[in-house]
N, C-alpha and C. Protein backbone atom coordinates (compact mmCIF):
# COMPACT_ATOMS: atom_id res chain seq x y z
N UNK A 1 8.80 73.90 63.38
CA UNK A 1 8.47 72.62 62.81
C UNK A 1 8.16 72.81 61.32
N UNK A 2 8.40 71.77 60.88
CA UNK A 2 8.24 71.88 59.28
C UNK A 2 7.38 71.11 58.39
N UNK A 3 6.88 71.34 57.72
CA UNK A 3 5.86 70.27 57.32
C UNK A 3 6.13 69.52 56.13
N UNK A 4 7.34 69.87 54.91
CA UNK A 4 7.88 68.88 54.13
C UNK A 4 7.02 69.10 53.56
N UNK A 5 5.86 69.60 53.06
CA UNK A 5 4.67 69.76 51.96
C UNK A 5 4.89 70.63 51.06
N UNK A 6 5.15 69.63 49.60
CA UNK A 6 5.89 70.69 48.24
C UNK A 6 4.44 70.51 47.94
N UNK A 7 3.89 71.80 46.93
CA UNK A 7 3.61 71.60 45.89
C UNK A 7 4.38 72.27 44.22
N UNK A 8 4.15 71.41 43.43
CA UNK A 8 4.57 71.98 42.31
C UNK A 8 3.51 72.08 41.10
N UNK A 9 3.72 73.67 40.77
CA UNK A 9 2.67 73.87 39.64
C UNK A 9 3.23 73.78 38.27
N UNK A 10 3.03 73.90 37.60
CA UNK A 10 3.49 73.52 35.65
C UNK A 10 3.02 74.82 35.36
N UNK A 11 4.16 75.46 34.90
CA UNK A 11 4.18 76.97 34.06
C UNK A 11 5.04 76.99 32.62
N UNK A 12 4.36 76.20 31.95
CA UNK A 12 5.03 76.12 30.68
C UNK A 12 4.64 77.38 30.13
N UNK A 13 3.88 78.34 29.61
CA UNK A 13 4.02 79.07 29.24
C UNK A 13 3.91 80.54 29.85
N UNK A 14 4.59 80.84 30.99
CA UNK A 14 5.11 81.74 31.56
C UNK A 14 6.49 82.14 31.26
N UNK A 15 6.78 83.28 31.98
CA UNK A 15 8.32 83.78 31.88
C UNK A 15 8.63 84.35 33.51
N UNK A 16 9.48 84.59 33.48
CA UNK A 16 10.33 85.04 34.87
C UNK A 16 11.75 85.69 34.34
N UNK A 17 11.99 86.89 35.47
CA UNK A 17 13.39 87.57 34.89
C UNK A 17 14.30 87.20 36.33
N UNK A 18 15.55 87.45 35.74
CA UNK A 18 16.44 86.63 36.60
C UNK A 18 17.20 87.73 35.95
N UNK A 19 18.53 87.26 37.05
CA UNK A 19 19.91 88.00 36.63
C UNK A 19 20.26 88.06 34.82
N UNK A 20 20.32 87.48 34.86
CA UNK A 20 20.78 87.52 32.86
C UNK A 20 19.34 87.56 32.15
N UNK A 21 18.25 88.39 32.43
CA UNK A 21 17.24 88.26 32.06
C UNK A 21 16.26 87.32 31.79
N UNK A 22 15.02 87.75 30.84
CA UNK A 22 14.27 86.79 30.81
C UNK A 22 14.23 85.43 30.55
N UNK A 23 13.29 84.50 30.88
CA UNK A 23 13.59 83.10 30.42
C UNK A 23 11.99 82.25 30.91
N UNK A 24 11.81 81.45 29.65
CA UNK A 24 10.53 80.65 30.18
C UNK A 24 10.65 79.75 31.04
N UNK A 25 9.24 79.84 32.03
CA UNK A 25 9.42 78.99 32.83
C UNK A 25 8.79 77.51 32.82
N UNK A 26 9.30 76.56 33.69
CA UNK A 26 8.57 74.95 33.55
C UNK A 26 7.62 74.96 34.95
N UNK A 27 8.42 75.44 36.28
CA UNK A 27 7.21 75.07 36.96
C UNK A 27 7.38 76.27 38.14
N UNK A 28 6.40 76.12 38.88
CA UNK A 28 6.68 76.80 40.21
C UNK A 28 6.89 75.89 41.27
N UNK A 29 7.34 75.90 42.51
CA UNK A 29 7.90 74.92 43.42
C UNK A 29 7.28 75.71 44.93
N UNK A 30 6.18 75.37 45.70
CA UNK A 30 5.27 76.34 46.86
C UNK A 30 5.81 75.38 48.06
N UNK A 31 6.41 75.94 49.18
CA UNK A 31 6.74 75.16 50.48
C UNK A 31 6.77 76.19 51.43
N UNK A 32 6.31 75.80 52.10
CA UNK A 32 6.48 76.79 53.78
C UNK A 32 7.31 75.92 54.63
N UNK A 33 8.78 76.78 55.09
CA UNK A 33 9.94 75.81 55.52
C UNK A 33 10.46 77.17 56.05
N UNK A 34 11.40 77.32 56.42
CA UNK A 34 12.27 78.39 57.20
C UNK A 34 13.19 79.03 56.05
N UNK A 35 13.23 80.30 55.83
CA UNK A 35 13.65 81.24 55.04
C UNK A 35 15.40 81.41 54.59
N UNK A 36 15.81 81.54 54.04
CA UNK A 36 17.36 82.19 54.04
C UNK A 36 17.23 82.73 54.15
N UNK A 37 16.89 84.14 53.93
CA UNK A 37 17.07 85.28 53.86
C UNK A 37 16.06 86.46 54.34
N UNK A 38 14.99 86.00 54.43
CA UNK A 38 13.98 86.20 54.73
C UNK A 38 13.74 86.78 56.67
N UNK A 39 13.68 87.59 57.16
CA UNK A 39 14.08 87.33 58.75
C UNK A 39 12.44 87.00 59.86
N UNK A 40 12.37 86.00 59.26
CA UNK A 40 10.73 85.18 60.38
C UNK A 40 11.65 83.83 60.00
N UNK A 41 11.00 83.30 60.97
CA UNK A 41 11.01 81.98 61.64
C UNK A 41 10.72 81.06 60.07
N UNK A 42 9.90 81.18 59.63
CA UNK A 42 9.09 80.68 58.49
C UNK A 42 8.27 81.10 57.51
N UNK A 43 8.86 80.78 56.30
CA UNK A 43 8.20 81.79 55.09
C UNK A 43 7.88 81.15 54.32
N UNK A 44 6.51 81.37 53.22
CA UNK A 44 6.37 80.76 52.29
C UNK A 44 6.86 81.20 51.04
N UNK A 45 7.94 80.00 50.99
CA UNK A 45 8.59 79.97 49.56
C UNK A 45 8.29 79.64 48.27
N UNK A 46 8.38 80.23 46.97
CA UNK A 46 7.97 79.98 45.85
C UNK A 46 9.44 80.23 44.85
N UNK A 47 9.55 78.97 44.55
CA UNK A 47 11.16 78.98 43.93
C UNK A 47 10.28 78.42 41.91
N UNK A 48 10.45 79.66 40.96
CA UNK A 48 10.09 79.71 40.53
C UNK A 48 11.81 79.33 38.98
N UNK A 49 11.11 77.92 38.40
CA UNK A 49 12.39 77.13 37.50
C UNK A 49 11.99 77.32 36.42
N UNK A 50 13.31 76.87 35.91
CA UNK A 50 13.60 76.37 34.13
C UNK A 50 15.15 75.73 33.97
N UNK A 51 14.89 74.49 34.15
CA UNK A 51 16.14 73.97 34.84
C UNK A 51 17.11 74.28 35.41
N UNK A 52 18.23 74.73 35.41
CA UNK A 52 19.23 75.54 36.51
C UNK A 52 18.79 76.97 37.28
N UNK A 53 18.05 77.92 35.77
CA UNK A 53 17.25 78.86 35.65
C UNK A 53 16.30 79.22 37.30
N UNK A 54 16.72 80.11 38.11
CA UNK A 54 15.83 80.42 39.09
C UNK A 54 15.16 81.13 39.33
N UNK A 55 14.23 81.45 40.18
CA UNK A 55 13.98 83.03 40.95
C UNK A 55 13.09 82.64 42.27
N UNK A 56 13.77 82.80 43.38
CA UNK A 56 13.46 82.33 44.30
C UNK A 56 12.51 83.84 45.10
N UNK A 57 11.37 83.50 45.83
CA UNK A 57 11.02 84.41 46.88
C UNK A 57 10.26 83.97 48.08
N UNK A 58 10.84 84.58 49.12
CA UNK A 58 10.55 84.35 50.32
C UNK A 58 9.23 85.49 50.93
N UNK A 59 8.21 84.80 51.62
CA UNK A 59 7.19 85.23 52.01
C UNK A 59 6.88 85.40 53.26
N UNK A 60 6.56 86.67 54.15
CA UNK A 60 6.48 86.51 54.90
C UNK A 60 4.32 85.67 55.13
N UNK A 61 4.36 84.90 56.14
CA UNK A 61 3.01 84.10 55.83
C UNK A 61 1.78 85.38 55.68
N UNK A 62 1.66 86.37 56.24
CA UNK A 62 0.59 87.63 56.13
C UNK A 62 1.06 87.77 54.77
N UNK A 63 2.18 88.17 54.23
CA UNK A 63 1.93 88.75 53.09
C UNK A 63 1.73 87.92 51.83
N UNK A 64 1.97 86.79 51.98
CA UNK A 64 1.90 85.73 50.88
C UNK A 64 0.37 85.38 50.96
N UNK A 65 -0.61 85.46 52.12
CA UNK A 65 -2.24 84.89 52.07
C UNK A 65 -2.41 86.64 51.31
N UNK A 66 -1.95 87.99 51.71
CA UNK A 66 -2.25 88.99 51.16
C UNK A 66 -2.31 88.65 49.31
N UNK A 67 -1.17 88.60 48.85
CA UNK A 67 -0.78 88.33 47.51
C UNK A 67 -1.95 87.55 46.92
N UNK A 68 -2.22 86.05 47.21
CA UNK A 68 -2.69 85.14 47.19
C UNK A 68 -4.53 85.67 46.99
N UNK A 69 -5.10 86.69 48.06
CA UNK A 69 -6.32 87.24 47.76
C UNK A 69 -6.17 88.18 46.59
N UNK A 70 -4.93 88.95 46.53
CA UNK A 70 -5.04 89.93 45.43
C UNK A 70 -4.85 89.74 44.00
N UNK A 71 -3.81 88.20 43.54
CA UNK A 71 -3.89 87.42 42.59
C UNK A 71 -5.33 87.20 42.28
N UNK A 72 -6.44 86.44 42.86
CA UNK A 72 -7.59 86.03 43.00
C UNK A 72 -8.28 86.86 42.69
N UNK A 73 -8.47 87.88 43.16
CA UNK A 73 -9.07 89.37 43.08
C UNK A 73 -8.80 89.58 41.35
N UNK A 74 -7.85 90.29 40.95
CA UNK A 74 -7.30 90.44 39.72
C UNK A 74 -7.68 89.89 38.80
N UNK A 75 -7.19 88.45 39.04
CA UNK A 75 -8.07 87.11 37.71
C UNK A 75 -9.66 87.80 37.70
N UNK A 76 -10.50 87.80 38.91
CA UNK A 76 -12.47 87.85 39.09
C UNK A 76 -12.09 89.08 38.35
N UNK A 77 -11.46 90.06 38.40
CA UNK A 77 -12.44 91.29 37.83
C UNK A 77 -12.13 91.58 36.36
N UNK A 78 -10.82 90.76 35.76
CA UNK A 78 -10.63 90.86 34.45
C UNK A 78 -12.09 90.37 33.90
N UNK A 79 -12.28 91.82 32.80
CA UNK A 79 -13.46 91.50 31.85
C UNK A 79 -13.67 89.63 31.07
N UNK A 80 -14.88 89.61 31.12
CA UNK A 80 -15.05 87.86 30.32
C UNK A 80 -14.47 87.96 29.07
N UNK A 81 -13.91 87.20 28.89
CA UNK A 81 -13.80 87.00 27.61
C UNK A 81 -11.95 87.17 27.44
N UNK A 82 -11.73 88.09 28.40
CA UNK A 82 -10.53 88.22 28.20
C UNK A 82 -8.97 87.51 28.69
N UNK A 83 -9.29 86.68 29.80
CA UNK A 83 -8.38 85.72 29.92
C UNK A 83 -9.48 83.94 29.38
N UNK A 84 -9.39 84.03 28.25
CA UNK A 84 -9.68 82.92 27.44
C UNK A 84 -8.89 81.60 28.53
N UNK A 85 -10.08 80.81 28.78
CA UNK A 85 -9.83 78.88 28.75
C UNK A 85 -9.56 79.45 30.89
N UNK A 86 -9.82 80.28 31.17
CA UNK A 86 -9.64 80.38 32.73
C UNK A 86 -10.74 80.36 33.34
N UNK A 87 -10.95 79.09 34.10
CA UNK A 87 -12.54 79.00 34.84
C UNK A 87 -12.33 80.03 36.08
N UNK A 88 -13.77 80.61 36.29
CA UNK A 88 -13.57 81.62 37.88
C UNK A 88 -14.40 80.99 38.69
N UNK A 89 -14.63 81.02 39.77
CA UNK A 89 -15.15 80.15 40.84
C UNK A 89 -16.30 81.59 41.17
N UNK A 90 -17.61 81.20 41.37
CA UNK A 90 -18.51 82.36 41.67
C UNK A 90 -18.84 83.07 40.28
C-alpha cells in the first residue's frame, strides 16, 4: 500500500553530482512508494532536482531512519558557531 505522501524540501543552495557532474540544487523530493531498483517491497525515496537535473536514491526503510539519526547526530555535535543561522533542538 502506498501512501501518496510527498514532501518537498527547498535546497537552493546545495549541490549534487550526477553523471555530467556537479550542479546546484532547487529541491529535494521525500516519498516512501515502491522502489525501481531498489529490491524491498518499499523504499524511501529521495529524488534530489534542478530541473531535468537528477539524483535519485532509494532507501531501504532501516537504513534511511539509520541515515536520518546520523544526519541529526552530525549537525548536534558540530562546534557552535560553526554552522551559522542553524537552530539545534536540545
Amino acid at each position: 500500500m502506498c501512501t501518496y505522501e510527498t514532501a518537498h524540501v527547498p535546497l537552493a543552495t546545495s549541490s549534487a553530482k550526477g553523471a555530467s557532474g556537479w550542479f546546484r540544487l532547487e529541491q529535494a523530493t521525500v516519498y516512501l512508494d515502491h522502489p525501481v531498483d531498489a529490491p524491498h517491497d518499499h523504499s524511501l525515496n529521495v529524488d534530489f532536482r534542478r530541473g531535468a537535473q537528477r539524483v535519485a536514491v532509494e532507501l531501504d526503510p532501516a537504513g534511511a531512519r539509520e541515515l536520518a539519526v546520523t544526519i541529526l547526530t552530525m549537525l548536534d555535535a558540530a562546534p557552535v558557531g560553526l554552522l551559522k543561522g542553524i537552530a539545534r533542538d536540545g
